[in-house]
Protein backbone atom coordinates (compact mmCIF):
# COMPACT_ATOMS: atom_id res chain seq x y z
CA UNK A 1 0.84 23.26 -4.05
CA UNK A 2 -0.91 23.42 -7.62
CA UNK A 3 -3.66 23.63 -5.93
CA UNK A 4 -3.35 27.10 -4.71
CA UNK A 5 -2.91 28.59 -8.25
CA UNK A 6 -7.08 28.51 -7.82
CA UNK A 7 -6.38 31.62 -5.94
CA UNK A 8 -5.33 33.88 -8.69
CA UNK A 9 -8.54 33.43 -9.96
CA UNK A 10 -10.08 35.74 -7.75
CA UNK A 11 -7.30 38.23 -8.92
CA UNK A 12 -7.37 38.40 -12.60
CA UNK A 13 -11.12 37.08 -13.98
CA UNK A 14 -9.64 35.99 -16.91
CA UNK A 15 -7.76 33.09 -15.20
CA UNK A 16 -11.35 31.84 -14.65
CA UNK A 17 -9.61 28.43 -16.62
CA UNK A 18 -8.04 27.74 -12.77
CA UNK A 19 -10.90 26.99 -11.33
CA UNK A 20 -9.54 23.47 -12.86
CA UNK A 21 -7.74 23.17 -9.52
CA UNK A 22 -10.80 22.91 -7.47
CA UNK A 23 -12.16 19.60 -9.43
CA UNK A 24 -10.52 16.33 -7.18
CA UNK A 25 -10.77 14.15 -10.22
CA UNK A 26 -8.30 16.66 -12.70
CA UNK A 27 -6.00 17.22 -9.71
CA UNK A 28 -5.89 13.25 -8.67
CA UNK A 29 -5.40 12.40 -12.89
CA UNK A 30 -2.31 14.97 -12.32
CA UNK A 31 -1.05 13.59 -9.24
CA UNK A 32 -1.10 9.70 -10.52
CA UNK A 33 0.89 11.10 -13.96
CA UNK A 34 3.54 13.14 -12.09
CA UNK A 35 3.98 10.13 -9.47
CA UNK A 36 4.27 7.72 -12.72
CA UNK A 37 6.50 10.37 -15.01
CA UNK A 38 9.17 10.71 -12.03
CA UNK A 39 9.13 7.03 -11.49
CA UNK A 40 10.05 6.09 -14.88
CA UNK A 41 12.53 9.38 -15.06
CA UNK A 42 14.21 8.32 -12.12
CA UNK A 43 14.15 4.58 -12.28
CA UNK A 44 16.73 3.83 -14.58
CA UNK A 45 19.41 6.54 -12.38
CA UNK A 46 18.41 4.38 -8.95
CA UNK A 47 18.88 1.24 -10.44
CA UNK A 48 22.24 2.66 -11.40
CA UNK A 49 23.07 4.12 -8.37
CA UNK A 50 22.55 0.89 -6.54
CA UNK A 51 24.52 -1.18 -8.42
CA UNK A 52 27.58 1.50 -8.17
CA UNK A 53 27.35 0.97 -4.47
CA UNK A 54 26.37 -2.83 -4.83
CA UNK A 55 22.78 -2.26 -2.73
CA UNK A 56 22.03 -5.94 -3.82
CA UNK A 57 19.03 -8.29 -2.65
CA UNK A 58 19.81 -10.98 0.09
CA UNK A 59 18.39 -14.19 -0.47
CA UNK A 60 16.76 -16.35 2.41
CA UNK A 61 18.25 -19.35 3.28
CA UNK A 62 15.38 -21.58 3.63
CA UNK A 63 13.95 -20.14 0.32
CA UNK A 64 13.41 -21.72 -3.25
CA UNK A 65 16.94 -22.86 -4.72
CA UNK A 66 15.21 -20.37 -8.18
CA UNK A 67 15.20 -17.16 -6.49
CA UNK A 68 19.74 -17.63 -5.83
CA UNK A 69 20.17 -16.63 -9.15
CA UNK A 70 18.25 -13.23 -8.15
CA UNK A 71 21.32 -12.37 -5.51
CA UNK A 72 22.70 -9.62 -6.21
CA UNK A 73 20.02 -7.62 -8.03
CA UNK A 74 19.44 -3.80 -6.68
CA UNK A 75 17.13 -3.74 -3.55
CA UNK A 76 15.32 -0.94 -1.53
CA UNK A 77 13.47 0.40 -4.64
CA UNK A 78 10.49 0.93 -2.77
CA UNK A 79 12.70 4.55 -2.23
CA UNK A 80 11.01 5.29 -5.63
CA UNK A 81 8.20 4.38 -4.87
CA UNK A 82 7.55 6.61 -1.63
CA UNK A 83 9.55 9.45 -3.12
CA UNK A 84 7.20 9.60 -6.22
CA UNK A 85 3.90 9.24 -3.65
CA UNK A 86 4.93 12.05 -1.66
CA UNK A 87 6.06 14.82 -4.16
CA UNK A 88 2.72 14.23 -6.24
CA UNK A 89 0.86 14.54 -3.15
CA UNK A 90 2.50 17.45 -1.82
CA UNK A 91 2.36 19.15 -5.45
CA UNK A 92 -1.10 18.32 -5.73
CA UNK A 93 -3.19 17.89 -2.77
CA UNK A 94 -4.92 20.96 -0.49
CA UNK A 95 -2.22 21.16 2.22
CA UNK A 96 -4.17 23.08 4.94
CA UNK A 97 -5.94 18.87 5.04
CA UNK A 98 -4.70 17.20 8.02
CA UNK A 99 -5.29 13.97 6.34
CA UNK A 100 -3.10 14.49 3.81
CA UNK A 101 -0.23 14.66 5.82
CA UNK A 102 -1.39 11.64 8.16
CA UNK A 103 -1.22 10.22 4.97
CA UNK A 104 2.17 11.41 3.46
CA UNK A 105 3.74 11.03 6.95
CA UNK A 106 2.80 7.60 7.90
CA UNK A 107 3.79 5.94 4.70
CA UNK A 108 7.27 8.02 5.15
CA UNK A 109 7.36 6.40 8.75
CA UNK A 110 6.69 3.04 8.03
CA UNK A 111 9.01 3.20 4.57
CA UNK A 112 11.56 4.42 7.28
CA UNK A 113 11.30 1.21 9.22
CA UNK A 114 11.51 -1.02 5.75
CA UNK A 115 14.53 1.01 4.78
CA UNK A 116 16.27 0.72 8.34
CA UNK A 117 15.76 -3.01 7.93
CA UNK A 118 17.33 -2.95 4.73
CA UNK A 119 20.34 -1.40 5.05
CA UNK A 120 21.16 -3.91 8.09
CA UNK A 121 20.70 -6.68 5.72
CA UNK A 122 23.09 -4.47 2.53
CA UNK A 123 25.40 -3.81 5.74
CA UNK A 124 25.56 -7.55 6.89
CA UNK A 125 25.13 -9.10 3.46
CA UNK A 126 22.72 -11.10 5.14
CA UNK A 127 18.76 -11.81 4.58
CA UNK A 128 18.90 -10.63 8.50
CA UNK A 129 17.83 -7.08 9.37
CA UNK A 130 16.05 -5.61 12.18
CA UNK A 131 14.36 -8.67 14.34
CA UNK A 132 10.44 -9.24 14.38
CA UNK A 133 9.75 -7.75 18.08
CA UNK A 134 11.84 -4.94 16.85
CA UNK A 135 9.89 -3.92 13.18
CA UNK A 136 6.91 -4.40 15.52
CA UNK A 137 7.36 -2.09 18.04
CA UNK A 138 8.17 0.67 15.72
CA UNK A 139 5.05 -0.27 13.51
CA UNK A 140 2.80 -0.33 16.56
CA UNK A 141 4.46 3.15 18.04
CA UNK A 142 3.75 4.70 14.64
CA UNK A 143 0.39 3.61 14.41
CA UNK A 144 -0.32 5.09 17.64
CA UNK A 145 0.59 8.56 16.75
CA UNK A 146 -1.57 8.05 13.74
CA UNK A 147 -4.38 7.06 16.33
CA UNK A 148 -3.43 10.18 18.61
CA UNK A 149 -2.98 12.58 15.43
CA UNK A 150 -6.68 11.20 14.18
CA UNK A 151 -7.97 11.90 17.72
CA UNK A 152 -6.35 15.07 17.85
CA UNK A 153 -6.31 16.92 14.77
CA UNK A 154 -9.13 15.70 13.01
CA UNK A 155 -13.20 15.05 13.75
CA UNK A 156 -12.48 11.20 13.15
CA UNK A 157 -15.53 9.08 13.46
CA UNK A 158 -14.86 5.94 15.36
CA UNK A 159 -18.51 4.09 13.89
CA UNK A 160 -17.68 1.37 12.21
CA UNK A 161 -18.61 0.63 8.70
CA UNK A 162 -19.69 -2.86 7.90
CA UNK A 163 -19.92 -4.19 3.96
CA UNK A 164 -22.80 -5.49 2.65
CA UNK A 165 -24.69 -3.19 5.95
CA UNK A 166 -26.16 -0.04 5.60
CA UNK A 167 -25.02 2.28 8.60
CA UNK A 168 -29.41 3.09 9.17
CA UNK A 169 -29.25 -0.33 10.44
CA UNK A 170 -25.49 -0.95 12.18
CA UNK A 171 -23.03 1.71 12.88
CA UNK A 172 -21.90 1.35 16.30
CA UNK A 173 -19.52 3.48 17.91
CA UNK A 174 -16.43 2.52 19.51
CA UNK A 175 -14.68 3.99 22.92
CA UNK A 176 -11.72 5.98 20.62
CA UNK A 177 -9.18 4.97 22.72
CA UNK A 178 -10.44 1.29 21.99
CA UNK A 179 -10.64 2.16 17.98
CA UNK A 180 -7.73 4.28 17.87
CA UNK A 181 -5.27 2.63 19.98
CA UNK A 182 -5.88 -0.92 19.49
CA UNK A 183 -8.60 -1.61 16.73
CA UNK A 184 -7.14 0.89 14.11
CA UNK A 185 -3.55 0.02 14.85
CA UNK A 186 -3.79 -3.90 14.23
CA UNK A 187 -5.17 -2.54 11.01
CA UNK A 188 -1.93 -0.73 9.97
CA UNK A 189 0.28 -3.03 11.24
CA UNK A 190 -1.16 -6.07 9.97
CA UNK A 191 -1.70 -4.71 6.12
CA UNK A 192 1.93 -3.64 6.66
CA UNK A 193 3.45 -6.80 7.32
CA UNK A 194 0.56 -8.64 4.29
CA UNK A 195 2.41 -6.22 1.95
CA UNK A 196 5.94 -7.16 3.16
CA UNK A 197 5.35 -11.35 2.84
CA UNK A 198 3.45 -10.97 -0.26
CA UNK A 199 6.43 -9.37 -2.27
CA UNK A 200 8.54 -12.53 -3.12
CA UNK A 201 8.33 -13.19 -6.87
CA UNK A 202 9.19 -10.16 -9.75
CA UNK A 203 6.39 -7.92 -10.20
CA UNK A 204 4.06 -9.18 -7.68
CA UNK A 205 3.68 -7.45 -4.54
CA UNK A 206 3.56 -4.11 -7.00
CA UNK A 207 1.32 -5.31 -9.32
CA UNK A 208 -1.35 -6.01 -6.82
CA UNK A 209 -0.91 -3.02 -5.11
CA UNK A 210 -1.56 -1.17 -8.57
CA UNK A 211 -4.95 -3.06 -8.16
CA UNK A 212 -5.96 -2.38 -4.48
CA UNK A 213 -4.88 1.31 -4.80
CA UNK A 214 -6.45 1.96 -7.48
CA UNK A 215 -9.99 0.98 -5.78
CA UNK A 216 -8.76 2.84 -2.95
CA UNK A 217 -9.28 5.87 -5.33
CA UNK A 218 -12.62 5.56 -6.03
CA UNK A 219 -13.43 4.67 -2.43
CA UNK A 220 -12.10 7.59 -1.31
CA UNK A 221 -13.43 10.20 -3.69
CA UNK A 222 -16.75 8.46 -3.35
CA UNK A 223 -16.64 9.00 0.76
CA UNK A 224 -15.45 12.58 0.41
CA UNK A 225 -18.32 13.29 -2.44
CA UNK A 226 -21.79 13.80 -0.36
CA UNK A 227 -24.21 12.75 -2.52
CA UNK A 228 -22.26 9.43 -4.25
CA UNK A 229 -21.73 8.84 0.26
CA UNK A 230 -25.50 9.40 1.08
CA UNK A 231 -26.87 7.35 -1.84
CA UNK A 232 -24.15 4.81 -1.10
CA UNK A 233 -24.61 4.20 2.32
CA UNK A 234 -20.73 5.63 3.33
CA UNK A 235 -19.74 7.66 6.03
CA UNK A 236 -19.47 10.80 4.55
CA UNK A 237 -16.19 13.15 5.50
CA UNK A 238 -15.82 15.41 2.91
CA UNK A 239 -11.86 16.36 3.57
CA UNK A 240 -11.04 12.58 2.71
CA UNK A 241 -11.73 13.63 -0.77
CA UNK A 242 -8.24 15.15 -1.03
CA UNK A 243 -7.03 11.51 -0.04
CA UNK A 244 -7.82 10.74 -3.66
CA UNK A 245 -4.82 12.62 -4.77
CA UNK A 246 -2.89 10.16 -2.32
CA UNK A 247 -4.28 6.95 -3.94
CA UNK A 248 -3.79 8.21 -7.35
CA UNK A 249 -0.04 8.69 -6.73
CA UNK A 250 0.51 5.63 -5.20
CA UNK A 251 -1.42 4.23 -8.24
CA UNK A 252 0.94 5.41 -10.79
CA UNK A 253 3.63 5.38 -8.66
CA UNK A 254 3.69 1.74 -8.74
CA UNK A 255 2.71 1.44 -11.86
CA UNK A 256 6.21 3.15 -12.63
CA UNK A 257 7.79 1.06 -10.59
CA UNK A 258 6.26 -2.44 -12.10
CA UNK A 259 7.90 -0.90 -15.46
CA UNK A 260 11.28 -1.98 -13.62
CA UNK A 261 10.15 -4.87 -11.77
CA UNK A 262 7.99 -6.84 -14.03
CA UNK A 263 9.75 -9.94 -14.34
CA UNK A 264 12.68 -10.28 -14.66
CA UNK A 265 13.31 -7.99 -12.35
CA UNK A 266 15.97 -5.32 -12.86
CA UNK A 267 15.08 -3.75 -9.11
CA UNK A 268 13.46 -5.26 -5.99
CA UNK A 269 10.93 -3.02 -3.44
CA UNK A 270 12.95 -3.99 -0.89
CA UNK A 271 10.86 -3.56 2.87
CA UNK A 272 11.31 -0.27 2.21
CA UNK A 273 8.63 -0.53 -0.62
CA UNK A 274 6.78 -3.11 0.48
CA UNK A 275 6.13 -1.97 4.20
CA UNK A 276 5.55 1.47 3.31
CA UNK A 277 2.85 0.78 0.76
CA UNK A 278 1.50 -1.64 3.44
CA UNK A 279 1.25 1.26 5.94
CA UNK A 280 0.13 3.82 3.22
CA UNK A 281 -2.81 1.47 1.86
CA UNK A 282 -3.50 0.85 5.88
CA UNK A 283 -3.71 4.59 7.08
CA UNK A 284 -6.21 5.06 3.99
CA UNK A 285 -8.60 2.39 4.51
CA UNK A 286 -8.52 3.72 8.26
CA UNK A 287 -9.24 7.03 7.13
CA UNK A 288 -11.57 6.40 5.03
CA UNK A 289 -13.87 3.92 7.42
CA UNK A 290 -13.15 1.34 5.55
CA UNK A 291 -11.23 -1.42 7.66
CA UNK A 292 -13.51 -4.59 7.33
CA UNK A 293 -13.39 -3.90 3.53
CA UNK A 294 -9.91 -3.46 3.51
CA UNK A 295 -9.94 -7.44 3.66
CA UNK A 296 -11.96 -7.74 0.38
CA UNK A 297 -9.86 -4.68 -1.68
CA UNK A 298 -6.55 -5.68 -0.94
CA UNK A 299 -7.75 -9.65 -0.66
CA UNK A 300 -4.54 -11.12 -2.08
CA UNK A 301 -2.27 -9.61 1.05
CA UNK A 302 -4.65 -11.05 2.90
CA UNK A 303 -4.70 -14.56 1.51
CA UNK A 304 -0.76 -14.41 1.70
CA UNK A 305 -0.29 -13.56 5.30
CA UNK A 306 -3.28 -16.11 6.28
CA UNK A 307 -1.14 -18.53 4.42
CA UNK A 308 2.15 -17.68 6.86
CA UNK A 309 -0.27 -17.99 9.63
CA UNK A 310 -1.20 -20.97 9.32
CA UNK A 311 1.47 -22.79 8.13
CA UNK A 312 3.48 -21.57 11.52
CA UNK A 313 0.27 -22.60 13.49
CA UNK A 314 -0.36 -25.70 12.29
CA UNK A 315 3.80 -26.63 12.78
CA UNK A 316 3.72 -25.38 16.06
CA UNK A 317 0.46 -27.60 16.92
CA UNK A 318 0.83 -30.38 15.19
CA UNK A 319 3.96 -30.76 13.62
CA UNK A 320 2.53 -30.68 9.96
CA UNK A 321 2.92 -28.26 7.48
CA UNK A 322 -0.16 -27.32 5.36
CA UNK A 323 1.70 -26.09 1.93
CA UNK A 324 5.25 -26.83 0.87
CA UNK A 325 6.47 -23.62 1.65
CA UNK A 326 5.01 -19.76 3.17
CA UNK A 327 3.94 -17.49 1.99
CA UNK A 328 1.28 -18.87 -0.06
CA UNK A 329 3.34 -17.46 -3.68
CA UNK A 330 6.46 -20.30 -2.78
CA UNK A 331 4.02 -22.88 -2.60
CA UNK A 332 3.03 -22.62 -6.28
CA UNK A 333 6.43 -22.42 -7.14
CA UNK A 334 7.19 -25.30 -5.71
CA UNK A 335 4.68 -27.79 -6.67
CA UNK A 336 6.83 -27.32 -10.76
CA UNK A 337 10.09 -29.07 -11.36
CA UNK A 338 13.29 -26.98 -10.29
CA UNK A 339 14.02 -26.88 -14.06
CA UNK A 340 10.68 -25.07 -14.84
CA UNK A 341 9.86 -23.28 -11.71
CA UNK A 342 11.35 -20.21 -12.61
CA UNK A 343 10.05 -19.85 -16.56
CA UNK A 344 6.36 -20.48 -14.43
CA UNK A 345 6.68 -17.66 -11.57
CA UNK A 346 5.45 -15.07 -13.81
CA UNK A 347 2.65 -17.12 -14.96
CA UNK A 348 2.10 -16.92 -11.11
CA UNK A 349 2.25 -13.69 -10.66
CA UNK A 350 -0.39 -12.73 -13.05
CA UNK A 351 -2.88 -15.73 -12.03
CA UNK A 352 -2.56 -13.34 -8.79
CA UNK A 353 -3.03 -10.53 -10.30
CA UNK A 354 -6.49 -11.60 -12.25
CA UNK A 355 -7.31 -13.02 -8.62
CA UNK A 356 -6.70 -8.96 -7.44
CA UNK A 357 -8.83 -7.60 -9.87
CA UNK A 358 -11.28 -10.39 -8.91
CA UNK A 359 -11.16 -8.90 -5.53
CA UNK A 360 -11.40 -5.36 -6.43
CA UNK A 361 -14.42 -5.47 -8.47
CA UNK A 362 -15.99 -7.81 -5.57
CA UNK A 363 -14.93 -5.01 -3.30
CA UNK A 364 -17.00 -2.17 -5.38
CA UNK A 365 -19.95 -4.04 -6.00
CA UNK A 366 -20.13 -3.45 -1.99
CA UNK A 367 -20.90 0.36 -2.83
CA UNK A 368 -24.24 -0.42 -4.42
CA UNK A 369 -25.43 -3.60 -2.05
CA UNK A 370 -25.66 -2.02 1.08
């Protein structure tokens, strides 16, 4: 919407000082201090309003015997989150970019499926919301429409873009229905559902995600810039650049949100949170050509939901479990004492979160290897 203000330039030549509004990096610096401003504005009025209508967190049976004194505390934050992603964007961004709203929409979509689970579990006062098959099929039927809407509305590439490869010497291009309807959608789903099992402990899920979407940002600005793209070996599509005001948001909209949920943790994500920042960090590494990296950047999801993986598939197989408990976060926890495991889980979550940054830096050293 700010964005438009550029216009009055034209008009009146001494407003020349708008011409602010056509620079990515001022309007994506905006965008990530609105999204952070209204997160800590309206943090402490959710947490409040949850606990007036007793929106409390449902423990898993089978979980660590720690987390039962959690029970209780406010759930479905991750309304904050998505609120505060959306409204910067929307303020900020160049709406006439169909991107943007893939963007927007698809994180309200999949935030939509986290919150219907959710309230089932509030509703129940149960850890029990919508079954697997079901979050599934609505995560696969909205990552089709993103495929469709890509196809569609936009002049998508389907090339793939392989680290460490420069795309002179591999860049081969996929059937779209293959990439679009299959390919691409295992992408969103799967980073979806990483997001979801990684946030178990206070602080962690959203700390990482500060991490991975803040590299997002400079992966997209440096794939909508032509001249960073061409030296850096990228596929260059100049209106992802405005995706850079979407990343920034979601950047210091969870940093906001990490203000409330560092441990202890006075508000939970809830699926709401966690599979909508799944599907928004998904959509953009989609958009951006950027799916094989996506493993690398966001490599702590990734490690978690190999973790639940394999645990399940080794049980199934041969009757042995490979760590104590899934997802990979409860097996730390477990291998202290009862009586110290909970003063340690936030000396766990930030072993992850140097073990992020680890990743992100590996992931931008990509940029210059090709």
């Amino acid at each position: 919407m700010f964005y438009y203000l550029k216009l009055f330039q034209d008009v009146h030549s001494s407003l020349s000082f708008l011409r602010v509004f056509d620079d990515v990096t001022f309007r994506a610096a905006c965008a990530a201090m609105t999204a952070l401003i209204m997160s800590l504005i309206l943090g402490p009025r959710m947490i409040a309003f949850l606990k007036k209508f007793q929106i409390g967190q449902q423990i898993r049976e089978e979980g660590p015997r720690t987390h039962e004194s959690k029970r209780g505390t406010p759930t479905m934050g991750g309304v904050l989150i998505i609120t505060s992603v959306a409204v910067s964007t929307l303020l900020w961004s160049n709406l006439s970019v169909v991107y943007v709203w893939i963007a927007v929409i698809t994180t309200l979509a999949y935030g939509s499926i986290g919150f219907a689970d959710d309230y089932l579990k509030v509703k129940r006062r149960h850890n029990l919301g919508l079954t697997g098959k079901q979050k599934l099929l609505f995560q696969f039927l909205t990552a089709f429409a993103v495929g469709l809407a890509l196809h569609f509305l936009t002049d998508y590439s389907t090339r793939l873009s392989v680290p460490f490869i420069k795309r002179e010497w591999f860049h081969p291009e996929i059937w779209w229905p293959i990439y679009l309807l299959a390919f691409a959608p295992i992408v969103l789903v799967g980073f979806s559902n990483a997001v979801n099992l990684t946030d178990g402990l206070d602080g962690l899920a959203i700390s990482v995600t500060v991490v991975t979407a803040g590299a997002l940002t400079g992966f997209t600005y440096v794939t909508g810039h032509r001249i960073f793209a061409d030296y850096l070996g990228l596929e260059h599509n100049a209106p992802v650049s405005e995706l850079t005001i979407f990343c920034a948001a979601l950047t210091g909209a969870s940093l906001g949100f990490l203000w409330f949920n560092a441990p202890p943790a006075e508000v939970f994500m809830g699926d709401v949170g966690s599979l909508g920042i799944g599907g928004a960090i998904g959509v953009i590494a989609v958009m951006i050509k950027q799916e094989f990296l996506l493993v690398v950047i966001g490599g702590v999801f990734v490690i978690e939901a190999l973790s639940v993986i394999l645990q399940v598939a080794s049980f199934k197989l041969f009757r042995k479990r490979i760590f104590k408990m899934a997802p990979l976060h409860h097996h730390f926890e477990l291998m202290f004492p009862p009586e110290t495991s909970k003063r340690m889980e936030p000396k766990i979550v930030f072993r992850f979160l140097i073990i992020a940054i680890l990743f992100a830096l590996l992931s931008l050293t990509t940029l210059k290897l090709r």
